[in-house]
C-alpha atoms as a PDB file:
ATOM      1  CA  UNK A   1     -12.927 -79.767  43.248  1.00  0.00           C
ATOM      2  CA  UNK A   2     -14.083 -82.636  45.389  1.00  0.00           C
ATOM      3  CA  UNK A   3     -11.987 -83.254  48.794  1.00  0.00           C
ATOM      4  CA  UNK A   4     -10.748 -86.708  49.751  1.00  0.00           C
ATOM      5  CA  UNK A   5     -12.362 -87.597  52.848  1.00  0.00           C
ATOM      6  CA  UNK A   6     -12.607 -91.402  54.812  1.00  0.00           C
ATOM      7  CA  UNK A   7     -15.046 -92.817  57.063  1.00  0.00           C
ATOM      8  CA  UNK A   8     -14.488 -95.985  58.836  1.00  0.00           C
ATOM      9  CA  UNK A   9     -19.168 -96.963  60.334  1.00  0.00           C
ATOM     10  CA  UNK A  10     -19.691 -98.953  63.154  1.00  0.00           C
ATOM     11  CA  UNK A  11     -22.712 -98.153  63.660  1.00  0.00           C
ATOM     12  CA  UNK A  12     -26.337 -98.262  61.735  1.00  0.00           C
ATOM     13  CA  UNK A  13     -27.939 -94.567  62.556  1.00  0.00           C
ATOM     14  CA  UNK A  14     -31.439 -93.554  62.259  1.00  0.00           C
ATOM     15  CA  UNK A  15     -32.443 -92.184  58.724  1.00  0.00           C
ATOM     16  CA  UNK A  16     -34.187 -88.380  59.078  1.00  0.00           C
ATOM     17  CA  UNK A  17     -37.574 -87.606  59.145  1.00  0.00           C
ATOM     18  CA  UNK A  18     -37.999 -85.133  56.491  1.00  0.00           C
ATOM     19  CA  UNK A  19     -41.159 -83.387  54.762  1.00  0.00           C
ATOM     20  CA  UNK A  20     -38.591 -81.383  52.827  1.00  0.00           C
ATOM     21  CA  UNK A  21     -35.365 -81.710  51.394  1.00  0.00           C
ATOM     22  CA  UNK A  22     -32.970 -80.325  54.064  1.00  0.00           C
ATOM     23  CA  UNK A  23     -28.894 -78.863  53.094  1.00  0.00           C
ATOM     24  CA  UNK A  24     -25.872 -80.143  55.196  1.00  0.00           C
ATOM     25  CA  UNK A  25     -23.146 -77.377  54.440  1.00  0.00           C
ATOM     26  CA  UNK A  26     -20.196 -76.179  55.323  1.00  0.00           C
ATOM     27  CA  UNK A  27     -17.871 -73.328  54.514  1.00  0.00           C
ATOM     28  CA  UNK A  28     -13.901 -72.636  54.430  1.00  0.00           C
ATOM     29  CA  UNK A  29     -13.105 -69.216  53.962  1.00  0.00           C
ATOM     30  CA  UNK A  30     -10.978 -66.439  54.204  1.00  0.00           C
ATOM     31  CA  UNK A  31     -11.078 -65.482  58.282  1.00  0.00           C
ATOM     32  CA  UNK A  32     -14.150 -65.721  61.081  1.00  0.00           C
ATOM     33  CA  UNK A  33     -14.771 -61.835  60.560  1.00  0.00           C
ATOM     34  CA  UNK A  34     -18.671 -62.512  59.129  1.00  0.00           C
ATOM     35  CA  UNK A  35     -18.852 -59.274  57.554  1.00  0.00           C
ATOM     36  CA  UNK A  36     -15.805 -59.042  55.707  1.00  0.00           C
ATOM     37  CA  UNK A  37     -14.033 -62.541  55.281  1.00  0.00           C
ATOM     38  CA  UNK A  38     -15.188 -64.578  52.097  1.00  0.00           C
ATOM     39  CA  UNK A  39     -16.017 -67.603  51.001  1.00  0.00           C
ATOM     40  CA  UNK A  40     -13.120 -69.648  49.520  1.00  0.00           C
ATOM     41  CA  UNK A  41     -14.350 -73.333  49.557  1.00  0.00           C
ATOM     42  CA  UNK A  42     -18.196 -74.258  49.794  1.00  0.00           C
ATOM     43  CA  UNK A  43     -19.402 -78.262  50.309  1.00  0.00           C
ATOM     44  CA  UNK A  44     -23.499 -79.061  50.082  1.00  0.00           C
ATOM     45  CA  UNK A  45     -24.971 -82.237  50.751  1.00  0.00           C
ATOM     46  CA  UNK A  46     -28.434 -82.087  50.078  1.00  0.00           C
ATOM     47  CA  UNK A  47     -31.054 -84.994  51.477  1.00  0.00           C
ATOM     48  CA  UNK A  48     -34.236 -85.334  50.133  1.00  0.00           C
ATOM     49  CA  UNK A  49     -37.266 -86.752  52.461  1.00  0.00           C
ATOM     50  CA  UNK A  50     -37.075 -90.080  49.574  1.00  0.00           C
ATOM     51  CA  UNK A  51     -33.868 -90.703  51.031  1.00  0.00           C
ATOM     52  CA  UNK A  52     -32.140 -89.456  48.408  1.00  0.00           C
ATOM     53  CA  UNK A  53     -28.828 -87.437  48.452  1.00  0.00           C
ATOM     54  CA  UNK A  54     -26.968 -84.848  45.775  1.00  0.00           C
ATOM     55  CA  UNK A  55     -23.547 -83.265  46.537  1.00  0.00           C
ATOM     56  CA  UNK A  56     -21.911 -80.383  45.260  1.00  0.00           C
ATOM     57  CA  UNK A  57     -18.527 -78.945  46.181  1.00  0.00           C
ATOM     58  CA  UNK A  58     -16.996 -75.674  44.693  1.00  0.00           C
ATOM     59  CA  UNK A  59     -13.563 -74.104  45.365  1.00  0.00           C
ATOM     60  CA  UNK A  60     -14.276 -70.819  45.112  1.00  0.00           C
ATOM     61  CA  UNK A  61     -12.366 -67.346  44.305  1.00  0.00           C
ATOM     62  CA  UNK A  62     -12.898 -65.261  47.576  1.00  0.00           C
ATOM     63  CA  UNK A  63     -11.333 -61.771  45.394  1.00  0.00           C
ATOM     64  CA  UNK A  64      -9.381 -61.073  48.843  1.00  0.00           C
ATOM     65  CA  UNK A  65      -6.111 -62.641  49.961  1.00  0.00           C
ATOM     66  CA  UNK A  66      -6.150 -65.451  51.776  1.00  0.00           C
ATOM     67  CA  UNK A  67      -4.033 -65.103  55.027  1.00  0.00           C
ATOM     68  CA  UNK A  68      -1.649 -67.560  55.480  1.00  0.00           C
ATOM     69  CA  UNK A  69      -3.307 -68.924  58.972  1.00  0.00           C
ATOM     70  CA  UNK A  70      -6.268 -69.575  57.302  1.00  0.00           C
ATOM     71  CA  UNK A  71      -4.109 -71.759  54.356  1.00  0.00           C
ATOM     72  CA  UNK A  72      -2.800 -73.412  57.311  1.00  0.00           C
ATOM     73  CA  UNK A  73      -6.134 -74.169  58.926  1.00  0.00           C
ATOM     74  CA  UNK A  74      -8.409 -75.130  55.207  1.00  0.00           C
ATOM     75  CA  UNK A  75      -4.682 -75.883  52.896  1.00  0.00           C
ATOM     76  CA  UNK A  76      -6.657 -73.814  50.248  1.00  0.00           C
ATOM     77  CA  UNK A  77      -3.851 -71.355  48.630  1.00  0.00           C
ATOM     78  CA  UNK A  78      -4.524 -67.943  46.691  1.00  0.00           C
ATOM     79  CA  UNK A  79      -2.812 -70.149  43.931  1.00  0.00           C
ATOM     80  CA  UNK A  80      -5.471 -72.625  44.606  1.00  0.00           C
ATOM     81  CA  UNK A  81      -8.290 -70.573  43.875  1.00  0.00           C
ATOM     82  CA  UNK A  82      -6.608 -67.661  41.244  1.00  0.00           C
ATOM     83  CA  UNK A  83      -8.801 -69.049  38.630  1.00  0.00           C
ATOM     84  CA  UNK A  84     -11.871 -70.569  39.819  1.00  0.00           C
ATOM     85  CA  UNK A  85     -15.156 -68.819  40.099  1.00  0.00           C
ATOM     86  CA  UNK A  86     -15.981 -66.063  42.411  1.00  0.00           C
ATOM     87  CA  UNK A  87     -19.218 -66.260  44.519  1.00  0.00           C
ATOM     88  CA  UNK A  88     -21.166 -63.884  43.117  1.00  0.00           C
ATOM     89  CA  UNK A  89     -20.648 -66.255  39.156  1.00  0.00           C
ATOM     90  CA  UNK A  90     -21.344 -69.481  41.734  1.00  0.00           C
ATOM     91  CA  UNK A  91     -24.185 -67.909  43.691  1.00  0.00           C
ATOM     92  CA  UNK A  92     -27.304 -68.722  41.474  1.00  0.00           C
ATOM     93  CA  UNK A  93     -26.477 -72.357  41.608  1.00  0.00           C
ATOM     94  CA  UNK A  94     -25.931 -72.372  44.911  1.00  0.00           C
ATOM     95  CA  UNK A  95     -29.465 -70.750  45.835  1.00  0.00           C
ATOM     96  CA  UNK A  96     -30.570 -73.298  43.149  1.00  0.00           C
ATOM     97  CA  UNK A  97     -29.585 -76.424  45.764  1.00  0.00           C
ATOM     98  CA  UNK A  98     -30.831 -74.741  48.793  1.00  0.00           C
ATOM     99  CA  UNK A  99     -33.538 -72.811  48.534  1.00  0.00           C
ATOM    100  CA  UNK A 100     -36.294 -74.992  48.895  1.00  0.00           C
ATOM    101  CA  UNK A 101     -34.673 -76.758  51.770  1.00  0.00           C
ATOM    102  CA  UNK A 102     -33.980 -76.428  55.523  1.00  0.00           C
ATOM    103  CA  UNK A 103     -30.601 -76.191  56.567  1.00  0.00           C
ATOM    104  CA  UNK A 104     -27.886 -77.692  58.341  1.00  0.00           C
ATOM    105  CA  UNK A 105     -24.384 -77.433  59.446  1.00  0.00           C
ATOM    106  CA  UNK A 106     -21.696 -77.609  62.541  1.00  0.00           C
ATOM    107  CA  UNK A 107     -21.506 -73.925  64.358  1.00  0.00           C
ATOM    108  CA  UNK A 108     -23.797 -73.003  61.297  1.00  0.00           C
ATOM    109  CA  UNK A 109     -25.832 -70.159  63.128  1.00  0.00           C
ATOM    110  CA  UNK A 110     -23.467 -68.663  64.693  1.00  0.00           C
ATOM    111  CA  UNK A 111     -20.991 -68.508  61.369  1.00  0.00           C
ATOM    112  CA  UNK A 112     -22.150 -70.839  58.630  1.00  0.00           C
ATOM    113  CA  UNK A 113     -25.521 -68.906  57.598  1.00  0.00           C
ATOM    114  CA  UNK A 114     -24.168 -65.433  58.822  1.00  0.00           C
ATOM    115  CA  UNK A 115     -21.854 -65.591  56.204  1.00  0.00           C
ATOM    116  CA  UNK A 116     -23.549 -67.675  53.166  1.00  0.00           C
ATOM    117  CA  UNK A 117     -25.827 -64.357  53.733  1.00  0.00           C
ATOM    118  CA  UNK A 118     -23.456 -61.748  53.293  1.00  0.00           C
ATOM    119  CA  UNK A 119     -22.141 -63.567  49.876  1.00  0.00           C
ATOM    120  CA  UNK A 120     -25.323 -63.696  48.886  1.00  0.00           C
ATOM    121  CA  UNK A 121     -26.455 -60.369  49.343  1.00  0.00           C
ATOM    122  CA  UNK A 122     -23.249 -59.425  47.827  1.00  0.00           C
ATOM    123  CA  UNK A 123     -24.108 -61.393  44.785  1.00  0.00           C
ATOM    124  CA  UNK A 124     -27.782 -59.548  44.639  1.00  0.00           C
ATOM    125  CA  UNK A 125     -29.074 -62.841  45.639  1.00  0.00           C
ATOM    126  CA  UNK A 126     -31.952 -61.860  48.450  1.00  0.00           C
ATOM    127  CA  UNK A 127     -31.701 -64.240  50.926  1.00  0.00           C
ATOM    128  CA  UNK A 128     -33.137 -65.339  53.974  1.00  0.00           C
ATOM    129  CA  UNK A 129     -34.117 -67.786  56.479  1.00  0.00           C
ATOM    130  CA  UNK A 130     -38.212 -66.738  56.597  1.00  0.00           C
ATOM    131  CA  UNK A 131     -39.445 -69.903  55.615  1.00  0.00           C
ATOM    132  CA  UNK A 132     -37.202 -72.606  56.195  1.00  0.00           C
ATOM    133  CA  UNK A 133     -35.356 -73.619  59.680  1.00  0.00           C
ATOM    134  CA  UNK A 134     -32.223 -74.307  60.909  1.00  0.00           C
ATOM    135  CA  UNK A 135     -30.426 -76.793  62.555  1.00  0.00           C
ATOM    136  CA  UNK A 136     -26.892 -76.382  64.448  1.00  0.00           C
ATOM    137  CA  UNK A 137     -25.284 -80.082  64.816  1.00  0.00           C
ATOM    138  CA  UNK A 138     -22.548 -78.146  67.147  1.00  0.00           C
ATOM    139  CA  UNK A 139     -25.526 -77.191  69.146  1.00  0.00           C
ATOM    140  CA  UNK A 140     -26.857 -80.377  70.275  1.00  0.00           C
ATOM    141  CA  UNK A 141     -23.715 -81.598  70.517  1.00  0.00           C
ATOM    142  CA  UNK A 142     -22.461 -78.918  72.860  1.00  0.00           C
ATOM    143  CA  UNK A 143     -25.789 -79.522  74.984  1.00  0.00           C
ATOM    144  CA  UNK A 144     -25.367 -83.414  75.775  1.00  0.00           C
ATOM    145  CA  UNK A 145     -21.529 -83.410  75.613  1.00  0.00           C
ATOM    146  CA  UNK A 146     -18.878 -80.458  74.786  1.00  0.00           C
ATOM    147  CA  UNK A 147     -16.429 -81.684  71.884  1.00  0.00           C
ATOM    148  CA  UNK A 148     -14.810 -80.705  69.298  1.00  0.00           C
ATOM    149  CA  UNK A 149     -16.669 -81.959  65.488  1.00  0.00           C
ATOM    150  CA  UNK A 150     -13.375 -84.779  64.889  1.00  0.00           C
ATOM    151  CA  UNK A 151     -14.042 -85.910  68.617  1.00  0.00           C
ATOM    152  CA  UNK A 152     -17.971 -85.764  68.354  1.00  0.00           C
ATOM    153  CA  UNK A 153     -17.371 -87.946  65.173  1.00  0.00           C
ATOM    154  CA  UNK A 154     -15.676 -90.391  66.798  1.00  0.00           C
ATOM    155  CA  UNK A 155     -17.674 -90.318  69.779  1.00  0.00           C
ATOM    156  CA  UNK A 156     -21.316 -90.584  68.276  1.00  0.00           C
ATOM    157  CA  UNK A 157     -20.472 -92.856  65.187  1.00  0.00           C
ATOM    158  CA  UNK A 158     -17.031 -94.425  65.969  1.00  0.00           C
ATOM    159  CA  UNK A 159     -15.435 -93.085  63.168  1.00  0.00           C
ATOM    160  CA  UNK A 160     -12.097 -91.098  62.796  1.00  0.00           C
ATOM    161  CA  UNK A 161     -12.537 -88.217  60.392  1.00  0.00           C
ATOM    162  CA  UNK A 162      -9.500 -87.540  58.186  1.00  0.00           C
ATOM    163  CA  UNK A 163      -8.719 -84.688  55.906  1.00  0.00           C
ATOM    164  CA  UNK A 164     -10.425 -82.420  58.563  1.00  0.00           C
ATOM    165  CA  UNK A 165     -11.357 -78.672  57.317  1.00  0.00           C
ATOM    166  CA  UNK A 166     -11.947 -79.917  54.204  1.00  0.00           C
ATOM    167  CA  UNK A 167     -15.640 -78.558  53.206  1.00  0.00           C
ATOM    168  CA  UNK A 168     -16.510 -81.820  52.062  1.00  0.00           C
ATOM    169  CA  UNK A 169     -14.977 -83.628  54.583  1.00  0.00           C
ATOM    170  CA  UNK A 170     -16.757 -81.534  57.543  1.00  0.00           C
ATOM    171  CA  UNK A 171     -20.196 -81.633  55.777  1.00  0.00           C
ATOM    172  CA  UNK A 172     -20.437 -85.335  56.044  1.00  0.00           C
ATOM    173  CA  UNK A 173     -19.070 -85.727  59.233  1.00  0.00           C
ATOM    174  CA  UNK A 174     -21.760 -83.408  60.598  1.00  0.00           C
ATOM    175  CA  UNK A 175     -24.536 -85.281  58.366  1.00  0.00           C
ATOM    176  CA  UNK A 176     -23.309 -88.819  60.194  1.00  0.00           C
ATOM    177  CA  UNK A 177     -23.111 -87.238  63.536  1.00  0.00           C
ATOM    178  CA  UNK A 178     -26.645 -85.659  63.379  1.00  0.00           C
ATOM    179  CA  UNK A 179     -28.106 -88.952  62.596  1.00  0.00           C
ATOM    180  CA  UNK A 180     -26.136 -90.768  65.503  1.00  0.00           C
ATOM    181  CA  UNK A 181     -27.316 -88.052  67.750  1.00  0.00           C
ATOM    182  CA  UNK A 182     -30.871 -88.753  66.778  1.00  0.00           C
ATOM    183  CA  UNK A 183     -30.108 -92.552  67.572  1.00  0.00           C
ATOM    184  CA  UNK A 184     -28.366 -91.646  70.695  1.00  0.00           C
ATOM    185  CA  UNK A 185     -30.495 -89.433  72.619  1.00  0.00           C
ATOM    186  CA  UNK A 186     -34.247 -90.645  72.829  1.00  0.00           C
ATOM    187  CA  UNK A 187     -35.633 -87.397  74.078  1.00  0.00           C
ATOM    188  CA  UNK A 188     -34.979 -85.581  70.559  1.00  0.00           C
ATOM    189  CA  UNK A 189     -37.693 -85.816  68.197  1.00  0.00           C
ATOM    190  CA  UNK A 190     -36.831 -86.249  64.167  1.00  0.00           C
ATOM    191  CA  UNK A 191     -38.960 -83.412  63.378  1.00  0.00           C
ATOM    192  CA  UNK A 192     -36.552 -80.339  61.775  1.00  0.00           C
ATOM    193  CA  UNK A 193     -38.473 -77.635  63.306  1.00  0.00           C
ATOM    194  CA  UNK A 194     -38.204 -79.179  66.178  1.00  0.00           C
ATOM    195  CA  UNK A 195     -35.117 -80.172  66.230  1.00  0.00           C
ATOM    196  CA  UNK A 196     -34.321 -76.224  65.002  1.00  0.00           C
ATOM    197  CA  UNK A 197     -35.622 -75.193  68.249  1.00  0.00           C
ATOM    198  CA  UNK A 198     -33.681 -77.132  70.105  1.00  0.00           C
ATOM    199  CA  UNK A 199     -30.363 -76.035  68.526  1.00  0.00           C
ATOM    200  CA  UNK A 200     -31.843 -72.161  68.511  1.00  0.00           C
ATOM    201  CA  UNK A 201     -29.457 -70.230  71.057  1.00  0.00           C
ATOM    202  CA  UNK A 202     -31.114 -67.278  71.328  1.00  0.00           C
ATOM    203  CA  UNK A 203     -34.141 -65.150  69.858  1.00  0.00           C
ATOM    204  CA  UNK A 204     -32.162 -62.885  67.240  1.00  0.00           C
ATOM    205  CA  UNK A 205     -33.804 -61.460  64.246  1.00  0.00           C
ATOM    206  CA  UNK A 206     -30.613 -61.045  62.295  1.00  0.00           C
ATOM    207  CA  UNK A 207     -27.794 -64.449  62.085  1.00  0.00           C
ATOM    208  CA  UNK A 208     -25.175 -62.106  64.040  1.00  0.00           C
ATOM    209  CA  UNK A 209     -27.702 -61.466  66.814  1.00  0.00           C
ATOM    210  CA  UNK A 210     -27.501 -57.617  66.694  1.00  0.00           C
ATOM    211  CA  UNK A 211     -31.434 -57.562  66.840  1.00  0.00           C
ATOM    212  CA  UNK A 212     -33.351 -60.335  69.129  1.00  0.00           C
ATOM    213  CA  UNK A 213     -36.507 -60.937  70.105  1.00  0.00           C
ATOM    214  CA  UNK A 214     -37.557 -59.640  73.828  1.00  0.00           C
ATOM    215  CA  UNK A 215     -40.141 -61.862  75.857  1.00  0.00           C
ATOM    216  CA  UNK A 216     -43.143 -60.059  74.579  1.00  0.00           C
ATOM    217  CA  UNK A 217     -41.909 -60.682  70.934  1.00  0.00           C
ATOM    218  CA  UNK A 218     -40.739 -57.166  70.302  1.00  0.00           C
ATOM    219  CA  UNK A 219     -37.621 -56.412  68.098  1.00  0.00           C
ATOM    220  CA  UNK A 220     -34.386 -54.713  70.813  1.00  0.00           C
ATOM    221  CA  UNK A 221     -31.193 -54.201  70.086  1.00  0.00           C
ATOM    222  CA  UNK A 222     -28.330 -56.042  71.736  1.00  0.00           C
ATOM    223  CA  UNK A 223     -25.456 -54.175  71.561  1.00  0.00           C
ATOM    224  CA  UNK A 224     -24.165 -50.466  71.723  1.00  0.00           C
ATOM    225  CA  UNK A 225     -25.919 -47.280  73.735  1.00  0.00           C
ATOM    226  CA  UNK A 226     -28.862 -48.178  73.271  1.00  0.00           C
ATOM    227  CA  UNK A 227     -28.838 -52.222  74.412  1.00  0.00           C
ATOM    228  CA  UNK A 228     -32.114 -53.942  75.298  1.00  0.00           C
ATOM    229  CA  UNK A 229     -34.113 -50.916  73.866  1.00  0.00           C
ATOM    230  CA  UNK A 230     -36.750 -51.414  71.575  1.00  0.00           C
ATOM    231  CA  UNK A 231     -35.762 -50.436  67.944  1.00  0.00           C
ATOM    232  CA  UNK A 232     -38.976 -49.029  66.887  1.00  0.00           C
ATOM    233  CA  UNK A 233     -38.377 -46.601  70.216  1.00  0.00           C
ATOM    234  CA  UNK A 234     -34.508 -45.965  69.149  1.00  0.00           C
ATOM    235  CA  UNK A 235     -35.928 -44.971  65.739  1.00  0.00           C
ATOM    236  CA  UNK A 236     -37.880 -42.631  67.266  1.00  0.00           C
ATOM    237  CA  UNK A 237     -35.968 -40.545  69.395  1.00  0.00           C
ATOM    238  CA  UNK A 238     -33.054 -40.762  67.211  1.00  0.00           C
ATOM    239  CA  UNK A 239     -33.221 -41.006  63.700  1.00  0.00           C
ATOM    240  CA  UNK A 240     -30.096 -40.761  62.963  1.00  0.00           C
ATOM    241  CA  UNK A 241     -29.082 -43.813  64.575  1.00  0.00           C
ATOM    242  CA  UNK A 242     -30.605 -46.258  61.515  1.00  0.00           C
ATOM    243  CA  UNK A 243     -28.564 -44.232  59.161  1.00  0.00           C
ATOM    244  CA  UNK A 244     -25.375 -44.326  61.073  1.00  0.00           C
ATOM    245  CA  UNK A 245     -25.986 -48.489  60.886  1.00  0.00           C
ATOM    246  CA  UNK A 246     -26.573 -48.520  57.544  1.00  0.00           C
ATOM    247  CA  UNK A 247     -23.044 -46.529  56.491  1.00  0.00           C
ATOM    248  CA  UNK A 248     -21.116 -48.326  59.697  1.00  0.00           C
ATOM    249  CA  UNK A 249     -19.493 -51.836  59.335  1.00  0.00           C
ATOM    250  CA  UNK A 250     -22.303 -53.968  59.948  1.00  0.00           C
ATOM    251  CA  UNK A 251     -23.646 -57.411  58.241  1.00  0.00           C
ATOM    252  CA  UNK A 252     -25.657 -56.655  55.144  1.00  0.00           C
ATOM    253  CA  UNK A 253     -28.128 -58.953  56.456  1.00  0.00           C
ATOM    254  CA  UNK A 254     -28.388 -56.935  59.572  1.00  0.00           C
ATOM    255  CA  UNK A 255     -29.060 -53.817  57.590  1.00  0.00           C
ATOM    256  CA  UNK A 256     -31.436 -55.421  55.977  1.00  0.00           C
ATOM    257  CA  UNK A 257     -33.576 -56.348  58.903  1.00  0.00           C
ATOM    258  CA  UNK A 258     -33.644 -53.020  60.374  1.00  0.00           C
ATOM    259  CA  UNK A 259     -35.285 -51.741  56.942  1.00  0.00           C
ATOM    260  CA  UNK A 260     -37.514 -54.167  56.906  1.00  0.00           C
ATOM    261  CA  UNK A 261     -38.347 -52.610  60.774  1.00  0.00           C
ATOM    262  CA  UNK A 262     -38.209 -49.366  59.800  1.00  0.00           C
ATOM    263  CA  UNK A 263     -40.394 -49.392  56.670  1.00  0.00           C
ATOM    264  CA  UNK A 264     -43.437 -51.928  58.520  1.00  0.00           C
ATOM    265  CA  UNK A 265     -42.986 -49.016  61.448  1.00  0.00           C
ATOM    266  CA  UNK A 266     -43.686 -46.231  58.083  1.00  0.00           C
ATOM    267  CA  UNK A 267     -46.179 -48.511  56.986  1.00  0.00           C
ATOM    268  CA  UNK A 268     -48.372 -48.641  59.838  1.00  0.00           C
ATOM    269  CA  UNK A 269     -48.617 -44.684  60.442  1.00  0.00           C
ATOM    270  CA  UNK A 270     -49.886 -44.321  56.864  1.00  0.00           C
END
């Protein structure tokens, strides 16, 4: 069910410089709690490096009450939603639009991605980032000048969003803004990767940042007893520990890295 949503251009921005087709999305859903909070409306905006564009919007059936703040926040109602499709019967054509593309969103790898994971995984759908990058609009705009997405709208393209957290409504905003930042600020290149980098807080392995990257390129974990400690050494000295993870309340996404760890650390004693 497509959102109403109105934008009033001033301004010509630059068109992207793609080599592949690249996903503006954005998510309303059932809390902020990435491993347990649902999907309840999801808006994609795909561009393809022809200049091209395809847009899909789903209201979706998150199987979990919706709490009334978050109705207040998104207006989407249990009512709403009682008989539209759940994720899991949406998922395969929603890996159909994105998975040959980069993508894109506003506080999208920090909550955006995190969470499209965990439905996915859900739905049996194995998903990852490996070959593809992403870019966090909120990012760059946080960078050159801390604001809110309605206020970056307005401030990059001159344009008052209405019908905000609306998925639809959000994912173009963030598509104009992106472009207007790329017109705006000379020193970033329209080059995804790059771009990616730029928007790339931190080194973490998994999207909730339980795993990261030390300087030397070695997998440590980031949180609990064992904080800054290399996993392949935690693994070691305490087996236990990876099974404890994998029965706790962490991402599924996170599990699945540490596997993935543990098994190339199996692999390379045989």
């Amino acid at each position: 069910m497509l959102q109403n949503y109105i934008f009033v251009s001033q301004n010509v921005k630059m068109e992207l410089k793609l080599t592949r087709p690249i996903c503006f999305f954005d998510l309303e859903t059932t809390g902020i709690d990435v491993g347990k909070d649902r999907i309840v409306e999801i808006s994609v905006l795909k561009v393809f490096p022809n200049g091209n564009k395809e847009s899909k919007t789903w209201l979706v059936n998150p199987t979990i009450p919706i709490p009334p703040q978050s109705t207040a926040i998104h207006g989407i109602s249990n009512e709403k939603v009682a008989n539209e499709p759940t994720f899991a019967e949406l998922a395969p054509q929603v890996f159909a639009m994105i998975k040959d593309a980069d993508l894109a969103g506003y506080n999208s790898d920090r909550f955006d991605i995190p969470l499209l994971a965990e439905e996915m995984l859900r739905a049996g759908v194995d998903f990852d980032m490996k070959n593809r990058v992403s870019i966090d609009v909120q990012t760059i705009f946080h960078k050159k000048e801390e604001r809110t997405l309605s206020a970056a709208l307005k401030f990059y393209c001159g344009q008052s969003l209405e019908n905000a957290h609306s998925a639809e409504a959000d994912t173009m905003a963030t598509y104009e803004i992106m472009k207007a930042q790329l017109d705006r600020y000379e020193d970033l290149e329209n080059d995804m990767k790059k771009l990616s980098e730029f928007t790339t807080r931190k080194k973490a392995v998994d999207f909730a940042g339980f795993v990261a990257l030390n300087d030397k390129g070695q997998e440590m974990f980031t949180f609990g007893k064992y904080k800054n400690q290399l996993v392949d050494d935690v693994f070691e000295k305490d087996p236990g520990y990876y099974g404890w993870i994998q029965n706790a309340d962490f991402p599924l996404y996170t599990k699945k890295v540490l596997t993935a760890i543990k098994l190339k650390k199996l692999n390379t004693k045989l």
